[in-house]
N, C-alpha and C. Protein backbone atom coordinates (compact mmCIF):
# COMPACT_ATOMS: atom_id res chain seq x y z
N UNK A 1 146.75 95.85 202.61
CA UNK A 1 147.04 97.20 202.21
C UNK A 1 146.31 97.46 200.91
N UNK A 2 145.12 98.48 200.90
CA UNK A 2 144.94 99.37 199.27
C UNK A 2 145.38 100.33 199.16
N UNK A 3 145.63 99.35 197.91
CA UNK A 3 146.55 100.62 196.79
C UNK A 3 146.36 100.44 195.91
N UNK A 4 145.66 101.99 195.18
CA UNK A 4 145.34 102.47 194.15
C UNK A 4 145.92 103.00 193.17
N UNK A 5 145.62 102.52 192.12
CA UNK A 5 146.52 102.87 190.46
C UNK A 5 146.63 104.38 190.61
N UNK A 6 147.65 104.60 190.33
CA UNK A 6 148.71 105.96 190.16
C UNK A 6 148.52 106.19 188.25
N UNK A 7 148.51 105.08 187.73
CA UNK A 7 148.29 105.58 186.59
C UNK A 7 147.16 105.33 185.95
N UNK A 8 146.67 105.29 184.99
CA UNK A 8 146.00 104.50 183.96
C UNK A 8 146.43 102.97 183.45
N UNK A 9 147.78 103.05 183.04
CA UNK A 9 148.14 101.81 182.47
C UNK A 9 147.77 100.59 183.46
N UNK A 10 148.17 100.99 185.09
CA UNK A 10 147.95 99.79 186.30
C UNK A 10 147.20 99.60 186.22
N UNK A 11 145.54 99.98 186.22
CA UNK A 11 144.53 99.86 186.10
C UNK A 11 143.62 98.68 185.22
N UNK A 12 143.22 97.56 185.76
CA UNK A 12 143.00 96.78 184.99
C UNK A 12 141.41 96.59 183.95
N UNK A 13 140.94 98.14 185.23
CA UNK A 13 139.39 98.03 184.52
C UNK A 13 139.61 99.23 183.16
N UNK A 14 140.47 100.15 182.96
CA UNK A 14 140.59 101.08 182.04
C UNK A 14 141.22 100.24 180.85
N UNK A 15 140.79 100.30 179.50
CA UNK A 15 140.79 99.94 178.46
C UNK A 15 142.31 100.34 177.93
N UNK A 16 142.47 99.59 177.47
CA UNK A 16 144.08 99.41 176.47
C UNK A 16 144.69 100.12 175.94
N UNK A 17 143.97 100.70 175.18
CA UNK A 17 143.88 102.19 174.09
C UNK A 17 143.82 103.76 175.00
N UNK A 18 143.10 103.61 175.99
CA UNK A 18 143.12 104.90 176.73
C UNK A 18 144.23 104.64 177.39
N UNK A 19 145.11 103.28 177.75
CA UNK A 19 145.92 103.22 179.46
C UNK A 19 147.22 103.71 178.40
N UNK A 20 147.02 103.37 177.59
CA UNK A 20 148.35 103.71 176.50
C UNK A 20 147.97 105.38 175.35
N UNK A 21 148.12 106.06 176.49
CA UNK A 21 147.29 107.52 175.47
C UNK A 21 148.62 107.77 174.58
N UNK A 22 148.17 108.23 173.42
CA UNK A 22 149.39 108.57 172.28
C UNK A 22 149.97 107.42 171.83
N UNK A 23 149.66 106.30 172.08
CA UNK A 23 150.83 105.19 171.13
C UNK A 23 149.65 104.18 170.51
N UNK A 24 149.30 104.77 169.35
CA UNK A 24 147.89 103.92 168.72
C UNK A 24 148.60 103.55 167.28
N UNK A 25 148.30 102.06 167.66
CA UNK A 25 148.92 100.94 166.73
C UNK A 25 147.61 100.32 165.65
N UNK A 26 147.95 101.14 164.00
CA UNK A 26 146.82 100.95 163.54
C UNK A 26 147.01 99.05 162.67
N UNK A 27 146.49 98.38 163.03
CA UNK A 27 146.44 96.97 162.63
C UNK A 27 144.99 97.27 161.57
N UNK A 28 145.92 96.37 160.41
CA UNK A 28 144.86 96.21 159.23
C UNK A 28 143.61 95.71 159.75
N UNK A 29 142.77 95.34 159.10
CA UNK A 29 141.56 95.02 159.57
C UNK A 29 141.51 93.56 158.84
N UNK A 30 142.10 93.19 157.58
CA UNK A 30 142.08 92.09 157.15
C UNK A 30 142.61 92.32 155.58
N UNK A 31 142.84 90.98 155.09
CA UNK A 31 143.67 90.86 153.67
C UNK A 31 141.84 91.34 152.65
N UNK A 32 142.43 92.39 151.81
CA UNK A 32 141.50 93.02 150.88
C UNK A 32 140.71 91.91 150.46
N UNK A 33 139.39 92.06 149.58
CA UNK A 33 138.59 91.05 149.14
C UNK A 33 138.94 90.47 147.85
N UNK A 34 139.41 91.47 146.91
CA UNK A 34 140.15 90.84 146.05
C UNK A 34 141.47 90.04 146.44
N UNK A 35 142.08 89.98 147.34
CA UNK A 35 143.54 89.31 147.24
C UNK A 35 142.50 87.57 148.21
N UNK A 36 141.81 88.02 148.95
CA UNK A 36 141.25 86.51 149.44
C UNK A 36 140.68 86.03 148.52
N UNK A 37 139.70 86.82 147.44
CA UNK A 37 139.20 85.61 146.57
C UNK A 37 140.18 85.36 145.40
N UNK A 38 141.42 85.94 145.60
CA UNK A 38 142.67 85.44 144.23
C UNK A 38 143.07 83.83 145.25
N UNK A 39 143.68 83.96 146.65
CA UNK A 39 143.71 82.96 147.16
C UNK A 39 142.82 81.93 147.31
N UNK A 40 141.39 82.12 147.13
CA UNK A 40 140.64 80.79 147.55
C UNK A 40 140.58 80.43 146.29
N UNK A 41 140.21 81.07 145.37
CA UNK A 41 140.04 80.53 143.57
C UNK A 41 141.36 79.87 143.07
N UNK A 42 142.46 80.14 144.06
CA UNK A 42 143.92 79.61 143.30
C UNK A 42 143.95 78.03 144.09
N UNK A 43 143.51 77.73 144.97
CA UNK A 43 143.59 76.97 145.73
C UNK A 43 142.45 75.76 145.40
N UNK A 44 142.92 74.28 144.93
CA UNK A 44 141.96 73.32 144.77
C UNK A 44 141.91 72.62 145.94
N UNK A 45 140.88 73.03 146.44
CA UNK A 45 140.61 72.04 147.76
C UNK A 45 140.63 70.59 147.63
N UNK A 46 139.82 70.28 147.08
CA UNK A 46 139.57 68.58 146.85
C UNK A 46 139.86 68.42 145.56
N UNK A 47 140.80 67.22 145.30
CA UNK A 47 141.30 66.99 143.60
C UNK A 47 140.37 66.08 143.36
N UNK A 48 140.38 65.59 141.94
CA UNK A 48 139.43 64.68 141.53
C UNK A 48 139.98 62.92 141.97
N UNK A 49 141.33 62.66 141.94
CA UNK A 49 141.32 61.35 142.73
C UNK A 49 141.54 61.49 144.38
N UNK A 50 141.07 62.21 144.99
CA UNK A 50 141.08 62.48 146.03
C UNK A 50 139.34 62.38 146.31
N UNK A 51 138.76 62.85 145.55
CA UNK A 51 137.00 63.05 145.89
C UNK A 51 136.79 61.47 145.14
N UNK A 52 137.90 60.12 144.55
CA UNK A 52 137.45 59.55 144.31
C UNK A 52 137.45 58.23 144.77
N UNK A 53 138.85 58.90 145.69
CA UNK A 53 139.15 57.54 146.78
C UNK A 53 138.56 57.74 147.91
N UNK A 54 137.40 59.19 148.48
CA UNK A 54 136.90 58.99 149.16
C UNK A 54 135.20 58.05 148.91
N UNK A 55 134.57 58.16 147.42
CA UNK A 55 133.53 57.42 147.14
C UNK A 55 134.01 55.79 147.11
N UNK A 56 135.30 55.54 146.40
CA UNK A 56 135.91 54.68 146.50
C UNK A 56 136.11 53.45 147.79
N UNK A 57 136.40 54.53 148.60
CA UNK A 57 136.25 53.98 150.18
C UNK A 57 135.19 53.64 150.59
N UNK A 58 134.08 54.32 150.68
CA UNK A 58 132.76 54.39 151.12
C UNK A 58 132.24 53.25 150.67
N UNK A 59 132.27 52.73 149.13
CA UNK A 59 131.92 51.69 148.65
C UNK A 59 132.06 50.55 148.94
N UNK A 60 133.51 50.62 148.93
CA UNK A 60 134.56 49.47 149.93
C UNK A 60 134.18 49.04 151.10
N UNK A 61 134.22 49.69 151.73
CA UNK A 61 133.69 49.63 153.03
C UNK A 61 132.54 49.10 153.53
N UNK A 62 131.46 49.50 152.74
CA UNK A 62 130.05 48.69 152.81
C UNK A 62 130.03 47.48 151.96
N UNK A 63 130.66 47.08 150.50
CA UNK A 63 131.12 45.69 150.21
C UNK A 63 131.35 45.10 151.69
N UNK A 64 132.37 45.35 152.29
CA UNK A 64 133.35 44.74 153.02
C UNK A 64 132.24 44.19 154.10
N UNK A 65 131.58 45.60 154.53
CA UNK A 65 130.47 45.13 155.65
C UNK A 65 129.55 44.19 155.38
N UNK A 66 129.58 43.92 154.10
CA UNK A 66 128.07 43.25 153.49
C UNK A 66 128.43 41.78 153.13
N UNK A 67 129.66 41.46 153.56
CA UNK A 67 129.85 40.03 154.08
C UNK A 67 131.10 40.04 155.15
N UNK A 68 130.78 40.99 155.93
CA UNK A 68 131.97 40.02 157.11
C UNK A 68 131.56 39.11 158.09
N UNK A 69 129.84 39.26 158.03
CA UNK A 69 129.83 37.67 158.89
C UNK A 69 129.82 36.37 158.63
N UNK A 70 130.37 36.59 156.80
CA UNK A 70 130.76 35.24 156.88
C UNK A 70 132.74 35.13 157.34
N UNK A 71 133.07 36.17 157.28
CA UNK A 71 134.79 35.98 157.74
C UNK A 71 134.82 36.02 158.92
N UNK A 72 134.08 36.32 160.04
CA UNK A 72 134.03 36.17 161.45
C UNK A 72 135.08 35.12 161.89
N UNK A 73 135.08 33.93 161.79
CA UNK A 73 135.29 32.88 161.46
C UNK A 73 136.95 33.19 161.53
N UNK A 74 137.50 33.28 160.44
CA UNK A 74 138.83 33.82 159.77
C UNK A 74 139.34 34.82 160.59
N UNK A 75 138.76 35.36 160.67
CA UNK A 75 139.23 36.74 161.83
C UNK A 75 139.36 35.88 163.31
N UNK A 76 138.73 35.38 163.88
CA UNK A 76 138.97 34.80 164.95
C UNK A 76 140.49 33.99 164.94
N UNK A 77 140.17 33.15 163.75
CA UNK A 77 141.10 32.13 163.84
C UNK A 77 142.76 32.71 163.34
N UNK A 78 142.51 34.15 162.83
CA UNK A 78 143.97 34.70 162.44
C UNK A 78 144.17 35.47 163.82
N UNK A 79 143.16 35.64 165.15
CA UNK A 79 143.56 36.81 165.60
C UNK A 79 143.13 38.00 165.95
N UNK A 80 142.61 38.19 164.41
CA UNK A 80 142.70 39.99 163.86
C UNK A 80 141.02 40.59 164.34
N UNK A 81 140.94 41.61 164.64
CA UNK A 81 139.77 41.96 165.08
C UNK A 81 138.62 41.51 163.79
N UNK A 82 137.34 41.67 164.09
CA UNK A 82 137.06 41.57 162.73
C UNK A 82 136.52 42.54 162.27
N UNK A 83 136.66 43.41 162.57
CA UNK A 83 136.47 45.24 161.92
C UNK A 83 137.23 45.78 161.04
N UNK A 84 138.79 44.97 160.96
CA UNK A 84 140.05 45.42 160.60
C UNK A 84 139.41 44.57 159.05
N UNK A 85 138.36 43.46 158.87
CA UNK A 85 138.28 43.31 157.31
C UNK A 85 137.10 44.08 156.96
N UNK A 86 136.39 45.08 157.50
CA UNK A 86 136.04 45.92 156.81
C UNK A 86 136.45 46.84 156.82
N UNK A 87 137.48 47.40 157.64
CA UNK A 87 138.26 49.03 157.25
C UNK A 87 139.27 48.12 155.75
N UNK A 88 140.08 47.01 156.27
CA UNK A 88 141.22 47.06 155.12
C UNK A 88 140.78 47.37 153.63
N UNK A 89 139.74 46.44 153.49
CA UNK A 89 139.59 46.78 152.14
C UNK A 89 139.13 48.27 151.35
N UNK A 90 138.41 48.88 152.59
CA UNK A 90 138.12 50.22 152.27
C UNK A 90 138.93 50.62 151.89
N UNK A 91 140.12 50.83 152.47
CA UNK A 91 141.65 51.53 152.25
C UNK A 91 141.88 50.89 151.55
N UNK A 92 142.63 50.12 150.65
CA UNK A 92 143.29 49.84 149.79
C UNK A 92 142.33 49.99 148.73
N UNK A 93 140.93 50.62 148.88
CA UNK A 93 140.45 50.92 147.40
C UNK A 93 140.48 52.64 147.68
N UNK A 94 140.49 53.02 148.83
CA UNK A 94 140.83 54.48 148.46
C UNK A 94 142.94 54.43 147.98
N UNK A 95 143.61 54.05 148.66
CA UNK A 95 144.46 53.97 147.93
C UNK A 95 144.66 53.78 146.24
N UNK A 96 143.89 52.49 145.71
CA UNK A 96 144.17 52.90 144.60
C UNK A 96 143.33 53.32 143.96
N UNK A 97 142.41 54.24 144.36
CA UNK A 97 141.54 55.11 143.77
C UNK A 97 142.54 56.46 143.05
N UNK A 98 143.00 56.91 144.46
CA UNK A 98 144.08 57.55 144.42
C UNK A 98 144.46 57.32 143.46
N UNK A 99 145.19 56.50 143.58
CA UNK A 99 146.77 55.88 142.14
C UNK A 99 145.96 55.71 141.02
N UNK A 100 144.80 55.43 140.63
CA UNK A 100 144.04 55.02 139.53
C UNK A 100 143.73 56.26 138.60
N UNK A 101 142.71 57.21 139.59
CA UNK A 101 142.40 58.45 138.91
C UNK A 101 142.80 59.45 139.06
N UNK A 102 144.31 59.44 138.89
CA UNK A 102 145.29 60.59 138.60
C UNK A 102 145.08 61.08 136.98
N UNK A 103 144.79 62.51 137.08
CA UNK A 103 144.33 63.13 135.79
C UNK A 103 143.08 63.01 134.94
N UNK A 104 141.90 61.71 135.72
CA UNK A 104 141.07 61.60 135.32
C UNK A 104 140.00 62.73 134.54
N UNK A 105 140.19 63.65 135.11
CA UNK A 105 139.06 64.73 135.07
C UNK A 105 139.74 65.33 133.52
N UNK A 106 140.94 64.51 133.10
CA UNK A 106 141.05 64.85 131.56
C UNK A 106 141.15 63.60 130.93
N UNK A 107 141.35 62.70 131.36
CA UNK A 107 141.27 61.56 130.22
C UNK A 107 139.88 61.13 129.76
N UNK A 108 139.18 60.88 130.98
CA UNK A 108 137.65 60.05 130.71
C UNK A 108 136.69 60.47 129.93
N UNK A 109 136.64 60.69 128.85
CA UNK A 109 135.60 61.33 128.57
C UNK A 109 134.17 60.14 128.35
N UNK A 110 134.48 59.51 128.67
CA UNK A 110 133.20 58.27 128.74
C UNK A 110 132.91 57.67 129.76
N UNK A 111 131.67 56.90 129.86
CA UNK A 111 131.32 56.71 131.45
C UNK A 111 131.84 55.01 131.68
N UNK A 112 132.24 54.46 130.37
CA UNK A 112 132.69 53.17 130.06
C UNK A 112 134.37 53.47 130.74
N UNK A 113 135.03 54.65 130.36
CA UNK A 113 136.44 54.52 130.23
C UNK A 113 136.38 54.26 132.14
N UNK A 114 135.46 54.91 133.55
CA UNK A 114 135.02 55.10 134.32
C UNK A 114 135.10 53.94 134.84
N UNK A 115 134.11 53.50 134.65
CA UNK A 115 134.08 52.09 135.00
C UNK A 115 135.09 50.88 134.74
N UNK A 116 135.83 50.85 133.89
CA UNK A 116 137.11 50.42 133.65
C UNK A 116 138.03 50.48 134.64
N UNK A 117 138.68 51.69 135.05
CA UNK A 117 139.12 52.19 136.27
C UNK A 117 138.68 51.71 137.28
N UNK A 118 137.55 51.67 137.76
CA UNK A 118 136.25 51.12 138.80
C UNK A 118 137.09 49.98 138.91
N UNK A 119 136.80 48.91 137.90
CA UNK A 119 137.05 47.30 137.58
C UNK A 119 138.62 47.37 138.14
N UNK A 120 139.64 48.12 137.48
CA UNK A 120 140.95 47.91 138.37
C UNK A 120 141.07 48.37 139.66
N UNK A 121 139.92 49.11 140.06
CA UNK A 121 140.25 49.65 141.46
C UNK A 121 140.56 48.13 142.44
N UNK A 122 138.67 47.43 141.77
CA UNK A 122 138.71 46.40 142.58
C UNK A 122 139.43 44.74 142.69
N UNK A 123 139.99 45.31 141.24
CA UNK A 123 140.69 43.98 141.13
C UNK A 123 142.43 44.28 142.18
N UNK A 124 142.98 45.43 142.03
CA UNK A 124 143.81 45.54 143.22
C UNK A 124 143.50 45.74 144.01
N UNK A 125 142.55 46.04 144.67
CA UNK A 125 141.75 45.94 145.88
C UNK A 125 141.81 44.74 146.40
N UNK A 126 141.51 43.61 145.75
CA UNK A 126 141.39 41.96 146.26
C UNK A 126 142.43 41.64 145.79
N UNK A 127 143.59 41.94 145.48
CA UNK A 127 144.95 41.03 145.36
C UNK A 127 145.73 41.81 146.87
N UNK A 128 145.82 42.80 146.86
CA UNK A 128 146.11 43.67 148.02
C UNK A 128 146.07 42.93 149.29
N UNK A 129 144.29 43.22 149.42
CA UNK A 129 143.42 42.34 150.27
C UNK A 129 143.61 40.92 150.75
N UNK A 130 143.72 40.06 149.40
CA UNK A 130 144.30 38.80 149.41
C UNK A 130 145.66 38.41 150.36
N UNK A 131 146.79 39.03 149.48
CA UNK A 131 147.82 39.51 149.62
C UNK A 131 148.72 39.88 151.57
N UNK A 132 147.36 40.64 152.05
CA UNK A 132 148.01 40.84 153.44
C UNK A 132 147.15 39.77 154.18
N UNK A 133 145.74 39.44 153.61
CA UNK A 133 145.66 38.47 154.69
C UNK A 133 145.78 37.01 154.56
N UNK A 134 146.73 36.60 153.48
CA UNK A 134 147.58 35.93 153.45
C UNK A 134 148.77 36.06 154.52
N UNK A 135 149.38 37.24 154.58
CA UNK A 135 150.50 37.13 155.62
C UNK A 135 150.52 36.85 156.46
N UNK A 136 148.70 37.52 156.95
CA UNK A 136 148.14 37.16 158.84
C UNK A 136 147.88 36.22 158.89
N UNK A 137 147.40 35.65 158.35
CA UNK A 137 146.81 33.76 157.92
C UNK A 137 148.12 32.81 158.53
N UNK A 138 149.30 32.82 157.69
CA UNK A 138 150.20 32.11 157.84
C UNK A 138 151.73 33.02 157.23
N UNK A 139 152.45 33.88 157.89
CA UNK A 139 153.44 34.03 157.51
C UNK A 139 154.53 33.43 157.53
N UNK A 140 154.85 32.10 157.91
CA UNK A 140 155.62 31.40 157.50
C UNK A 140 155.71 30.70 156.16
N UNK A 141 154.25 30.35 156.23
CA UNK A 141 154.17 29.60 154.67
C UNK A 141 152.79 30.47 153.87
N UNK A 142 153.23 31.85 153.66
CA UNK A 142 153.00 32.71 152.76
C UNK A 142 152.30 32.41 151.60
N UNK A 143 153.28 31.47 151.04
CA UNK A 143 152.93 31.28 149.28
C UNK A 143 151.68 29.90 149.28
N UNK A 144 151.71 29.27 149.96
CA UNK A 144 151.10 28.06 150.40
C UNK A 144 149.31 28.47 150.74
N UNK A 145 149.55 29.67 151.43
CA UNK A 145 148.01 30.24 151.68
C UNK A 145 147.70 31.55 150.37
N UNK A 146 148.47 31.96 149.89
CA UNK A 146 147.87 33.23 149.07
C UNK A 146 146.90 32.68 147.69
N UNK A 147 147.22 32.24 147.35
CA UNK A 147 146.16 30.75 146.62
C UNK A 147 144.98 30.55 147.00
N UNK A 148 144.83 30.35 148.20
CA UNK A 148 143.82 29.51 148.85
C UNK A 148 143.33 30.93 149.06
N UNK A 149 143.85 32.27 149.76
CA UNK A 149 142.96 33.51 150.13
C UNK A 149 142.50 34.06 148.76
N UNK A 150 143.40 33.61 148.17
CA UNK A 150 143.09 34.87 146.53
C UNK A 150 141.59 34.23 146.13
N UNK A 151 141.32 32.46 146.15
CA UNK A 151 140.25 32.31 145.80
C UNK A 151 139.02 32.33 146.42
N UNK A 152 138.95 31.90 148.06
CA UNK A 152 138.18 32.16 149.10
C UNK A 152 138.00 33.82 149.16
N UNK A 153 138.66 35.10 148.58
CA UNK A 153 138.41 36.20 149.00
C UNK A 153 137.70 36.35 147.70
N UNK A 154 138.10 35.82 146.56
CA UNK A 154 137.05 36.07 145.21
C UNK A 154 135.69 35.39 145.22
N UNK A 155 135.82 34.32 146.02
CA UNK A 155 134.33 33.78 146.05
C UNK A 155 133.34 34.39 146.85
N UNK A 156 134.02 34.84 148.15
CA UNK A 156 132.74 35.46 149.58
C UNK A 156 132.99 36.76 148.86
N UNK A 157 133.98 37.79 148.48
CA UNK A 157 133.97 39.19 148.40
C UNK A 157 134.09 40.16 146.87
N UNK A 158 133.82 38.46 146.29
CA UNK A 158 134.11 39.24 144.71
C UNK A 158 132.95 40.02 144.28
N UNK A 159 131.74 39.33 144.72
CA UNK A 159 130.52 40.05 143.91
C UNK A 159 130.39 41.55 144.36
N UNK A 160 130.59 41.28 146.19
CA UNK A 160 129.59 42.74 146.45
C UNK A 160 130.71 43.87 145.99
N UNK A 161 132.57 43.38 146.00
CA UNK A 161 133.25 44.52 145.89
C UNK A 161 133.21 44.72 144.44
N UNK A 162 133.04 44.06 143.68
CA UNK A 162 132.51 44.45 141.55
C UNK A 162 131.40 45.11 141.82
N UNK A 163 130.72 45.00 142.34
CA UNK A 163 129.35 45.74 142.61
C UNK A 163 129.77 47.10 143.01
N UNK A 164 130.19 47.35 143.93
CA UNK A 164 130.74 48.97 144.75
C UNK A 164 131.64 49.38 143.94
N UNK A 165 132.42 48.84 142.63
CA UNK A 165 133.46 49.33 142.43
C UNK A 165 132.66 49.68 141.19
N UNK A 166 131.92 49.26 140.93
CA UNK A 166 130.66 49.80 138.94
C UNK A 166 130.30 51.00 139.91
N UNK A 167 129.58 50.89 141.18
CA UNK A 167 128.75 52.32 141.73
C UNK A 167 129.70 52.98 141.76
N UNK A 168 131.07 53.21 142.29
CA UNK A 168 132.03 53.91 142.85
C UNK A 168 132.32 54.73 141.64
N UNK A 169 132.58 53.69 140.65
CA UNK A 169 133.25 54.06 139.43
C UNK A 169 132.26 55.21 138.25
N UNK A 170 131.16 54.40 138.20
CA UNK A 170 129.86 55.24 137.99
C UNK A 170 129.53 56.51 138.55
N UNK A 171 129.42 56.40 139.49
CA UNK A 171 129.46 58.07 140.39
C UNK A 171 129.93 58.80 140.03
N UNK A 172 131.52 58.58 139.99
CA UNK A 172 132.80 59.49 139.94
C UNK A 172 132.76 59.25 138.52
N UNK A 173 132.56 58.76 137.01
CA UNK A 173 132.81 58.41 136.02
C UNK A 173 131.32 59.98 135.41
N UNK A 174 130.40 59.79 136.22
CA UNK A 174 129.02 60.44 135.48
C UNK A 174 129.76 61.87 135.85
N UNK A 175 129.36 62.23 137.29
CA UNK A 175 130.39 63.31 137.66
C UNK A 175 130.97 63.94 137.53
N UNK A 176 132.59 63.48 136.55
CA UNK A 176 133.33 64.06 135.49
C UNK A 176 132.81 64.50 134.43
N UNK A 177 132.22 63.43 133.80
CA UNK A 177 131.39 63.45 132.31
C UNK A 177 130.95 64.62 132.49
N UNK A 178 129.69 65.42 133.11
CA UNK A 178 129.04 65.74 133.23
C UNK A 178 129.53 67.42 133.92
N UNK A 179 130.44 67.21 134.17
CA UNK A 179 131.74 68.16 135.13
C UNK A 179 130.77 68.79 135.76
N UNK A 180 130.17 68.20 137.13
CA UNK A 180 129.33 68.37 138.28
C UNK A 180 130.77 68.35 139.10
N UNK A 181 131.99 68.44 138.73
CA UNK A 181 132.82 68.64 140.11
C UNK A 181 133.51 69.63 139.87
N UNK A 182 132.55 70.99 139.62
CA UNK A 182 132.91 72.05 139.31
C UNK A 182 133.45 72.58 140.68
N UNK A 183 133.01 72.05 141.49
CA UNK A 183 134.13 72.71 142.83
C UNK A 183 135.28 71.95 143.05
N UNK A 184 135.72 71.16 141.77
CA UNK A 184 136.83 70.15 142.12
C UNK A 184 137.67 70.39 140.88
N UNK A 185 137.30 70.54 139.83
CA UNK A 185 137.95 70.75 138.67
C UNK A 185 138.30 71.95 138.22
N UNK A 186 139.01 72.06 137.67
CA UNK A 186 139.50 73.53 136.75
C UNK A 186 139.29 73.54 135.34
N UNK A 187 138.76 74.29 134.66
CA UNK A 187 138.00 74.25 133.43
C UNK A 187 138.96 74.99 132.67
C-alpha cells in the first residue's frame, strides 16, 4: 500500500524547520570569544611536574632499554616478561618526577638546583626499582635478596639511569630557568 504524507512533518525528505512551520527554536551559536578565551587562559593544561615526569619517563625508559640485555637473564629466571624492566623503571621515575618537582617552576632558579632533583629522581628510582624486584626475585626471603638487587641494579643500571636523570633534569632544569614553559607556567 502507498501512502503519502498528509503533512509536512511525515515527510522525511522536507527539512525540520519547514515540517515544524511557526515553532523556531533559536539555539546560540556558541559560548562568546571572550568567555572561551577567559576559559582556556584560566585553565593549565600541562603543570610543570607533570611535563617533567613525562621527560623523566622518556629518559628512564631508554636508560632501562640501554641495558636490558644484560637482565634478560633475571627476567627469565624471575618469570617476569622482560619489557616489564624497561617500562618499571620508566614509571617510578615519572612518579617521582611528579613528587620531586612540585612547585619547581618557583623554587629553581639554577640549573644546579635542577639537576639535584634529577640526582634524587634517580636515586629513588633504583631503590624503588631495587625494592620490587627484590620481591619478584624472592618474596619469601625479601631482605636476603634486596642487598644483592640494590647492588647488581647499581652496577648494570647505575650509569645509564645518572646519565638520563642529568639529561632529564637538565632539560626540565634549562626550561624553567629560561621559562620556555611559557605554555606551562604562569608568570
Amino acid at each position: 500500500m502507498n501512502r503519502q504524507a498528509d503533512h509536512p512533518a511525515d515527510d522525511d525528505t522536507v527539512p525540520a524547520a519547514t515540517a515544524q512551520a511557526g515553532r523556531q527554536i533559536d539555539v546560540p551559536e556558541g559560548p562568546s570569544d571572550g568567555m572561551l578565551a577567559r576559559l582556556v587562559a584560566s585553565v593549565q593544561w600541562v603543570t610543570v611536574p607533570l611535563f617533567a615526569a613525562f621527560v623523566f619517563g622518556i629518559c628512564g625508559m631508554v636508560a632501562a632499554g640501554s641495558v636490558e640485555f644484560t637482565l634478560r637473564e633475571f627476567a627469565a629466571e624471575s618469570g617476569v616478561n622482560r619489557m616489564i624492566f624497561v617500562a618499571v623503571p620508566g614509571l617510578f621515575a615519572m612518579l617521582w618526577a611528579l613528587i620531586v618537582y612540585q612547585k619547581a617552576d618557583q623554587r629553581i632558579t639554577r640549573l644546579s638546583q635542577s639537576f639535584s632533583r634529577g640526582i634524587l629522581v634517580a636515586l629513588l628510582t633504583w631503590i624503588s626499582f631495587s625494592a620490587l624486584a627484590a620481591w619478584v626475585w624472592g618474596p619469601t626471603q625479601y631482605w636476603n635478596f634486596l642487598s644483592t638487587v640494590l647492588l647488581v641494579s647499581g652496577i648494570i643500571g647505575g650509569g645509564p639511569m645518572l646519565l638520563a636523570a642529568l639529561v632529564a633534569g637538565g632539560i626540565v632544569g634549562w626550561l624553567i630557568k629560561r621559562r620556555q614553559l611559557h605554555w606551562i607556567m604562569t608568570d
